[in-house]
Protein backbone atom coordinates (compact mmCIF):
# COMPACT_ATOMS: atom_id res chain seq x y z
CA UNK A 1 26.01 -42.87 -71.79
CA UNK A 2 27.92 -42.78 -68.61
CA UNK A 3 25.68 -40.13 -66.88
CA UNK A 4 22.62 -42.52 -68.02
CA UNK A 5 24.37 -46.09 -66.55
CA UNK A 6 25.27 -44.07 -63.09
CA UNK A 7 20.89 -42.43 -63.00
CA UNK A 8 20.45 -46.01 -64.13
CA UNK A 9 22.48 -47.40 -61.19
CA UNK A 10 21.05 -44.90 -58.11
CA UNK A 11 17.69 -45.36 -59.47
CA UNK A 12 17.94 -49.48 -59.22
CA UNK A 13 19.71 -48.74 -55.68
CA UNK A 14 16.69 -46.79 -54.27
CA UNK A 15 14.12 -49.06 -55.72
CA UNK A 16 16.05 -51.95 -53.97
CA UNK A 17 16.27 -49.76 -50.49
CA UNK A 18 12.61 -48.77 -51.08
CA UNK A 19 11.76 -52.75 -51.30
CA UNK A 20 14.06 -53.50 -48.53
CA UNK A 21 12.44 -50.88 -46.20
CA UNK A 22 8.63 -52.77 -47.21
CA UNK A 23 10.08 -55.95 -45.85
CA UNK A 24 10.68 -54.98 -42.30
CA UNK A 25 9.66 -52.60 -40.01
CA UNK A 26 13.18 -51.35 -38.70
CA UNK A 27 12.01 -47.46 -38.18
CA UNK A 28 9.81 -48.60 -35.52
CA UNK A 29 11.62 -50.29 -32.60
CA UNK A 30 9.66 -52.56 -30.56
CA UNK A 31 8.95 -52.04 -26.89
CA UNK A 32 11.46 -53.65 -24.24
CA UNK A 33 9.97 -55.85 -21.65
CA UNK A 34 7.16 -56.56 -23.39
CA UNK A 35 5.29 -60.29 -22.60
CA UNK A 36 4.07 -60.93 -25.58
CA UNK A 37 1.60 -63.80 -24.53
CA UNK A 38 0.44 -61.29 -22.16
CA UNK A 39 -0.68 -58.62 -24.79
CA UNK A 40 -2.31 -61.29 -26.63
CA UNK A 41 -4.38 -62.50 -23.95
CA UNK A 42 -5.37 -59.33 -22.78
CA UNK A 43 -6.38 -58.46 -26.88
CA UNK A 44 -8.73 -61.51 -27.08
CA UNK A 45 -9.84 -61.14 -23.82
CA UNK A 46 -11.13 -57.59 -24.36
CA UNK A 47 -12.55 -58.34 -27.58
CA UNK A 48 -14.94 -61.12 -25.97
CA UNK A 49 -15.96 -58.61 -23.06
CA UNK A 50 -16.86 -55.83 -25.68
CA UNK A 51 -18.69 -58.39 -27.81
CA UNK A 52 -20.29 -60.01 -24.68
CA UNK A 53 -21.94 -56.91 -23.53
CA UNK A 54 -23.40 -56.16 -26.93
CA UNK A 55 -24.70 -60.28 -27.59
CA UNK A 56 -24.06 -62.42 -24.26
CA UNK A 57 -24.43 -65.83 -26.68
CA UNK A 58 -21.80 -64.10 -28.70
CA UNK A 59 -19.04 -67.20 -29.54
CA UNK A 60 -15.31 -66.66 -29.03
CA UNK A 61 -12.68 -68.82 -30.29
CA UNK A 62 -9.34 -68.25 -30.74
CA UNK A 63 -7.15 -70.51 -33.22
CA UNK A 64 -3.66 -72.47 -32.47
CA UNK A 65 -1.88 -70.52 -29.69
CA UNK A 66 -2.94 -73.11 -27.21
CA UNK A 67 -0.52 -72.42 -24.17
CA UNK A 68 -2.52 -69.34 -23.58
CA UNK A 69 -4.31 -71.22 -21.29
CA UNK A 70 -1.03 -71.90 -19.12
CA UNK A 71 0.10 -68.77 -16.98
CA UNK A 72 3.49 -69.26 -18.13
CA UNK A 73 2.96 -70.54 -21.51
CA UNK A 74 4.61 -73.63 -20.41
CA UNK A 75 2.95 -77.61 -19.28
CA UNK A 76 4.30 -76.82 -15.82
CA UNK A 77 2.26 -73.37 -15.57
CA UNK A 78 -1.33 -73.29 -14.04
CA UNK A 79 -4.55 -72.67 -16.04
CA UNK A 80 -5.24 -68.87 -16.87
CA UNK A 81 -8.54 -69.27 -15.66
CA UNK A 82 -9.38 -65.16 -17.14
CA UNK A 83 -8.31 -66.34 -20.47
CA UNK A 84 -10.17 -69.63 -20.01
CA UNK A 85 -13.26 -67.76 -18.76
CA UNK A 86 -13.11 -65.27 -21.61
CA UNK A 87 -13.62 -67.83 -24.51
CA UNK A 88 -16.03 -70.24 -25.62
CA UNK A 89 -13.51 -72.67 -27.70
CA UNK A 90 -10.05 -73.17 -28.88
CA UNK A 91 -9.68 -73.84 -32.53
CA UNK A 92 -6.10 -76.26 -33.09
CA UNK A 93 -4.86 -77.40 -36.30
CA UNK A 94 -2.86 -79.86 -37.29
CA UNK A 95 -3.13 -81.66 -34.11
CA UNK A 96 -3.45 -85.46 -35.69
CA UNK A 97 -2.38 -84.40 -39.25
CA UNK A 98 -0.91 -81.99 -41.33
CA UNK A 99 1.76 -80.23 -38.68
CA UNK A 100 4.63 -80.80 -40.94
CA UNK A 101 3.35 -81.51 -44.17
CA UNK A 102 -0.42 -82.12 -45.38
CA UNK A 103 -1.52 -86.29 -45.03
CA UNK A 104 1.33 -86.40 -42.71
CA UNK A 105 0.82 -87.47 -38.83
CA UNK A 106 1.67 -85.28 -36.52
CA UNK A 107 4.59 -86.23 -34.83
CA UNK A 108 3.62 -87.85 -31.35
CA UNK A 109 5.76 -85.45 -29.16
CA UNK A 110 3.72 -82.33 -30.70
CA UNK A 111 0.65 -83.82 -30.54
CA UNK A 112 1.05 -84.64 -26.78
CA UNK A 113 2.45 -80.80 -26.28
CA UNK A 114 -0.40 -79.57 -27.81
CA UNK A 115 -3.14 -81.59 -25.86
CA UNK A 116 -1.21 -80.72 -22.72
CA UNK A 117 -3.04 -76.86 -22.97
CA UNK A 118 -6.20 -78.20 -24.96
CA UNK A 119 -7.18 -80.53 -21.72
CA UNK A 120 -5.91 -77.82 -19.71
CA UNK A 121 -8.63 -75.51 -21.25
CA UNK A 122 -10.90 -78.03 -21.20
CA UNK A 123 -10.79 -79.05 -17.70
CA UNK A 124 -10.50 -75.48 -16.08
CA UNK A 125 -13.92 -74.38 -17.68
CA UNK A 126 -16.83 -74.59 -20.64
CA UNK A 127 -14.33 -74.94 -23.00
CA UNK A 128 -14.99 -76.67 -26.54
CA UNK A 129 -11.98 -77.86 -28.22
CA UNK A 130 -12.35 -77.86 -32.27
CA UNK A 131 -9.80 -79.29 -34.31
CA UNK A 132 -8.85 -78.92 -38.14
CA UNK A 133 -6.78 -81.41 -39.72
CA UNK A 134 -5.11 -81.39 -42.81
CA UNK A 135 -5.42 -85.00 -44.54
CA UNK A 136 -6.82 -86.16 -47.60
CA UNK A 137 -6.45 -90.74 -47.70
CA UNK A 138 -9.78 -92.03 -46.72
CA UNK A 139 -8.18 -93.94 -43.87
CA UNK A 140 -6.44 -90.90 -42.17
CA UNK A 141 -9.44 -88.90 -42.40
CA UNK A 142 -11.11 -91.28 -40.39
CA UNK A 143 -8.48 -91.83 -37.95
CA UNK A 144 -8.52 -88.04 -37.43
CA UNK A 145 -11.88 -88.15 -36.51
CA UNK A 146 -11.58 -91.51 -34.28
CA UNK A 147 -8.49 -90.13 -32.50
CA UNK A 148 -9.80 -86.18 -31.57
CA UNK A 149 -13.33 -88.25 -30.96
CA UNK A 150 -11.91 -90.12 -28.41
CA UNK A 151 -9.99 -87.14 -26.59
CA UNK A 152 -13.55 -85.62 -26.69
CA UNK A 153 -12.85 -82.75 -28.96
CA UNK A 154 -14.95 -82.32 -32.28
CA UNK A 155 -13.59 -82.25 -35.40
CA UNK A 156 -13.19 -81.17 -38.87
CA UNK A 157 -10.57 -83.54 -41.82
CA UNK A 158 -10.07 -80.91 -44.51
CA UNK A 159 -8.46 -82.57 -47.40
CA UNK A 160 -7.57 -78.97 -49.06
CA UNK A 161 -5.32 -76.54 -46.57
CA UNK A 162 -7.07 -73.58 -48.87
CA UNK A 163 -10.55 -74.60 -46.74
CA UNK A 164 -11.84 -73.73 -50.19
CA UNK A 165 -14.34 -76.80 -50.65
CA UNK A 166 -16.96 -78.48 -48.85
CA UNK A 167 -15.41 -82.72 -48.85
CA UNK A 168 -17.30 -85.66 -49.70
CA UNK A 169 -15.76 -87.74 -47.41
CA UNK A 170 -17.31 -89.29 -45.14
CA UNK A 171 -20.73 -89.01 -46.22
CA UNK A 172 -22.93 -88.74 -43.76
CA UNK A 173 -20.67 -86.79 -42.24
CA UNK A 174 -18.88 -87.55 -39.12
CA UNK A 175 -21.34 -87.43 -35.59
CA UNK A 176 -23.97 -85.95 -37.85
CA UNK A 177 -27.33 -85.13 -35.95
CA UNK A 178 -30.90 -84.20 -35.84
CA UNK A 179 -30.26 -81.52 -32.79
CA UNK A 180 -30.90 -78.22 -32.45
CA UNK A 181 -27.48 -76.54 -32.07
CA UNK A 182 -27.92 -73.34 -30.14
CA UNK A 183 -24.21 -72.68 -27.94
CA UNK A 184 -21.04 -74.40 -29.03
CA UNK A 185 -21.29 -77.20 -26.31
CA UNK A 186 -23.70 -79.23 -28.05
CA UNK A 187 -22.37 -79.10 -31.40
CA UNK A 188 -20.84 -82.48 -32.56
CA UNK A 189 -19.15 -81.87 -35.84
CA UNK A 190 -18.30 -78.30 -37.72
CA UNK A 191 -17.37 -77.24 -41.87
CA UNK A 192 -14.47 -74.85 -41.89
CA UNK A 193 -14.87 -72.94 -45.36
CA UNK A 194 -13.54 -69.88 -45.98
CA UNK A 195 -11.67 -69.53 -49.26
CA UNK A 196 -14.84 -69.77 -51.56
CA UNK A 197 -14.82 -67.01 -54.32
CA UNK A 198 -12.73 -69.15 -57.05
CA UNK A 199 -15.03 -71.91 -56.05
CA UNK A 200 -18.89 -70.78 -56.31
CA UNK A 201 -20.01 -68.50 -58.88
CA UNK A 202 -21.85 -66.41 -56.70
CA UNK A 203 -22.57 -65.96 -53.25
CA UNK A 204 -25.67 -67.83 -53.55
CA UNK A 205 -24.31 -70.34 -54.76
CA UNK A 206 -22.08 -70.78 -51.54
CA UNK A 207 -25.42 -69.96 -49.62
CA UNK A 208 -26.62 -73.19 -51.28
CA UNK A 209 -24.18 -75.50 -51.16
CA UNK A 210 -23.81 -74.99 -47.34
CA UNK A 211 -27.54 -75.40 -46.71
CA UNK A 212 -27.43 -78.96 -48.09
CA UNK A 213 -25.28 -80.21 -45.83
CA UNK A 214 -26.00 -80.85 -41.86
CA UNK A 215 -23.08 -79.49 -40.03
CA UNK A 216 -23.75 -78.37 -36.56
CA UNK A 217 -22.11 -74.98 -37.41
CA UNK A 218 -19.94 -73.48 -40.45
CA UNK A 219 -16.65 -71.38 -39.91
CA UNK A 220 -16.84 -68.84 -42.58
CA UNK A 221 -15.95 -65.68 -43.88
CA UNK A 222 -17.45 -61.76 -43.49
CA UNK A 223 -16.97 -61.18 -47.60
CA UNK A 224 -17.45 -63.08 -50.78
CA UNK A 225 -15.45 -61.63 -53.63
CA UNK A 226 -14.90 -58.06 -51.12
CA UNK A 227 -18.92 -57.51 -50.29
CA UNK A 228 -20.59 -58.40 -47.21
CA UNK A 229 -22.65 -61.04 -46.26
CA UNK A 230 -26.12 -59.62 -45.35
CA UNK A 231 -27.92 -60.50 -42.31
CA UNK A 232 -30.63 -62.56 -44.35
CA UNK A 233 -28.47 -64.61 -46.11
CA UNK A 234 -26.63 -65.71 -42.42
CA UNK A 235 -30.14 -66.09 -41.26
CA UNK A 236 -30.53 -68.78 -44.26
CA UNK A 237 -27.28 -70.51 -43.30
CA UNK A 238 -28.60 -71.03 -40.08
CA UNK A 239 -30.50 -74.06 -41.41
CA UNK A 240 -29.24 -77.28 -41.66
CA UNK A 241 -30.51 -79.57 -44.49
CA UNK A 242 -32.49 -81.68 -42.27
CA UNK A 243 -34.18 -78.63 -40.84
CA UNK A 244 -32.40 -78.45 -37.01
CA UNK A 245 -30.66 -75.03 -36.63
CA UNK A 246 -26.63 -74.39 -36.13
CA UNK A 247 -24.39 -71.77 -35.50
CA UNK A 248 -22.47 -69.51 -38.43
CA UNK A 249 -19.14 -68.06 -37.04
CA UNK A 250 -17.04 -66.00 -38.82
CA UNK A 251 -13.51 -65.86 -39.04
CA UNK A 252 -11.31 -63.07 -38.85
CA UNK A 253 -7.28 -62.57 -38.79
CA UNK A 254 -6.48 -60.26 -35.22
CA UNK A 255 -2.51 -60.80 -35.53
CA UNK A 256 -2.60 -60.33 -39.08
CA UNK A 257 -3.67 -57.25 -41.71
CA UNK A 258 -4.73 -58.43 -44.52
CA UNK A 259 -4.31 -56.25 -48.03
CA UNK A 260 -7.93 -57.00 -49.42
CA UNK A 261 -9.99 -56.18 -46.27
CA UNK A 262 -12.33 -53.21 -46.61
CA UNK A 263 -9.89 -51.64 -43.89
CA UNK A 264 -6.29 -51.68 -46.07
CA UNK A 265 -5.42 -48.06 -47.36
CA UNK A 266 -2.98 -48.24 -50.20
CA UNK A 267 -0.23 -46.13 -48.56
CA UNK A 268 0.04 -49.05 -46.42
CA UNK A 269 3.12 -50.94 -46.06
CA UNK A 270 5.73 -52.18 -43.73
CA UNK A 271 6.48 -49.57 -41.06
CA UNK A 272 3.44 -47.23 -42.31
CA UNK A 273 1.28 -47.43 -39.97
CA UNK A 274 3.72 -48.02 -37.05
CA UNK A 275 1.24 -51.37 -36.20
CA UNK A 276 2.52 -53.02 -39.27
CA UNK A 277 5.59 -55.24 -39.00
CA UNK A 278 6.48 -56.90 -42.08
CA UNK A 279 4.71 -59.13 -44.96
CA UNK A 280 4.32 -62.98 -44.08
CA UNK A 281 6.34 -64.60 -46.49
CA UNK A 282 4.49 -67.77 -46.85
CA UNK A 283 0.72 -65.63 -47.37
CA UNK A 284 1.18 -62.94 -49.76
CA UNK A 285 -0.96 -59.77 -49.12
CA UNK A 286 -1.04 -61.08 -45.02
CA UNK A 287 1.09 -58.44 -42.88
CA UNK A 288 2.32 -59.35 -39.45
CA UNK A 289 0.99 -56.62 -37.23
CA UNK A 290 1.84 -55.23 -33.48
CA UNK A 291 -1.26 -57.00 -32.24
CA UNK A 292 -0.77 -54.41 -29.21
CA UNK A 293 -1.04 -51.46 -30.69
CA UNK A 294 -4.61 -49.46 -29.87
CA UNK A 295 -4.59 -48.42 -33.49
CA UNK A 296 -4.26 -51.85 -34.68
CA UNK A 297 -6.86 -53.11 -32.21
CA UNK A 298 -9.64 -50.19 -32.74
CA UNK A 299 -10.03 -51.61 -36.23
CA UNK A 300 -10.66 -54.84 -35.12
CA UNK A 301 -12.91 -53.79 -31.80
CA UNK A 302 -14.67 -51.32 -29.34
CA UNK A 303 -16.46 -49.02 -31.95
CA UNK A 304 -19.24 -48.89 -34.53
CA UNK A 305 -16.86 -49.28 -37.50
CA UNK A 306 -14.89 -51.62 -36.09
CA UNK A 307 -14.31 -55.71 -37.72
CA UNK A 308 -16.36 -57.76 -34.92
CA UNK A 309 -18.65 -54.57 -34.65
CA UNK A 310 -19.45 -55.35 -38.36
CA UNK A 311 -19.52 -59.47 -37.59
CA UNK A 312 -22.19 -58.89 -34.64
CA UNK A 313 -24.10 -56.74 -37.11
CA UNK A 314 -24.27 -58.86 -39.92
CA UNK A 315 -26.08 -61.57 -37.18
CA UNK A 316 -23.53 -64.43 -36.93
CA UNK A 317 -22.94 -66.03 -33.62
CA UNK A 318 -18.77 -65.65 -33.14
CA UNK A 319 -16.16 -64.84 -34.08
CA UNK A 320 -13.29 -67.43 -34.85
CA UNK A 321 -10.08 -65.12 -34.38
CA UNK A 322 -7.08 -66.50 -36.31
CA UNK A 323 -2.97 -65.89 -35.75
CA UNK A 324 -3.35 -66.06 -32.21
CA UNK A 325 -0.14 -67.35 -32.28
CA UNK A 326 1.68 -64.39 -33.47
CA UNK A 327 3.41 -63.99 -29.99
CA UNK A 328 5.75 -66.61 -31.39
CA UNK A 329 6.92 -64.50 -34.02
CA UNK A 330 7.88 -61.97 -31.69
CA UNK A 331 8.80 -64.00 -29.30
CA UNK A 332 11.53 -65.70 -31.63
């Protein structure tokens, strides 16, 4: 019985090393002297010169990570005009609501930070600022729209964080319009909808419910339920309800692995490969990755089988590249 208790005992001990060891990557030291900001730039900035040359119209736009746009990262710095150059739009959420807790203002002193690096952008080039809000009370989704209208950025009220349903309010929607939407500077209001395959039956049925509505373009996803879009049903979404065309951009994590992407291998974990740092905590299945690392970034660009090789193909017009802010992590 003893001999049994003490197997017991080593075997709990190495499952509990073997968990710990998932958590973080500690066999892989990270580089010394490394400016984080910098890699990131450079990373989005070469992913919008290889998708460029393939489709010049091809949209970039990175989300949150704003002080990009600032050589130092910091309100005193000067606009990175290469970055600036290099992208078509900056996605920001939680600029009016939602940057502490959902149907929550943001507090003033973060909102101000943030528009610090959003004007920057905007005022140093062709820069289209696009925010998300998190809010769900009639009367804060409309001052959400009222107060980003007036800074003359475009936005979108989501009243789930999950960006898993299309909302009814307002209805029309906000700045809707009749207009042909062909680059990102004429569009006047956007859907951001991504988490859809608890939420429509079929991918048709997303197809469906998006053409009825008149957004000037959609934010969505490559997959429903793990298979690709095709190129005939983005051609389809490319139709407003009132018949004017929009863009269909298509998000994708760069400073993030995520376990149910068509790349994941299921040796995978913390450590293995050497790109992957450690599990985000508050997104199960979403791994922190060393955004640097060519490995890392030859699955998202520069070849045939790469992610935005696969976004290009499939005929949407961007990309909207999410945890841009990573750096911070890192950084911290």
């Amino acid at each position: 019985m003893r001999i049994l208790q003490k197997n017991i005992t080593i075997l709990l001990t190495l499952v509990i090393l073997l968990i710990s060891c998932n958590k973080n990557n500690s066999k892989n030291p990270l580089p010394e002297n490394m400016d984080y900001k910098i890699e990131m730039r450079k990373f989005v900035q070469n992913i919008s010169v290889y998708a460029k040359n393939i489709n010049p119209k091809f949209v970039i736009i990175p989300q949150n990570g704003a002080n990009l746009v600032s050589t130092t990262g910091k309100e005193t710095g000067s606009a990175e005009i290469s970055y600036i150059n290099a992208i078509d739009g900056i996605g920001q959420e939680d600029l009016v609501y939602g940057y502490n807790n959902d149907d929550e203002a943001t507090p003033s002193e973060d909102k101000e930070w943030l528009e610090i690096f959003l004007n920057m952008a905007k005022n140093n080039g062709t820069v289209k600022i696009m925010v998300t809000d998190y809010c769900s009370t009639h009367y804060k989704i409309n001052d959400s729209y009222s107060k980003n209208n007036a800074n003359g950025y475009i936005s979108y009220a989501a009243n789930h964080r999950e960006l898993d349903n299309i909302s009814n309010y307002p209805s029309p929607i906000y700045n809707e319009n009749t207009e042909n939407i062909t680059n990102l500077q004429n569009a006047k209001n956007f859907l951001y909808l991504i988490n859809t395959d608890e939420v429509y039956p079929s991918s048709q049925a997303f197809i469906n419910a998006v053409s009825n509505t008149n957004y000037d373009y959609i934010i969505m996803d490559l997959f429903y339920d793990g298979e690709e879009f095709t190129p005939s049903q983005i051609e389809q979404l490319k139709h407003k309800e009132n018949g004017a065309e929009r863009l269909v951009i298509c998000y994708i994590s760069i400073g993030e692995a995520e376990n149910y992407r068509y790349y994941w291998r299921p040796y995978w974990y913390s450590g293995t490969p050497s790109f992957i740092e450690k599990e985000n905590p508050d997104w199960e299945g979403n791994f922190i990755v060393r955004y640097w690392d060519s490995k890392w970034q030859s699955i998202i660009y520069g070849n045939n089988n790469s992610y935005i090789k696969k976004i290009l193909d499939t005929g949407f017009d961007g990309a909207y590249l999410d945890i841009i802010d990573a750096f911070e992590y890192y950084e911290e």
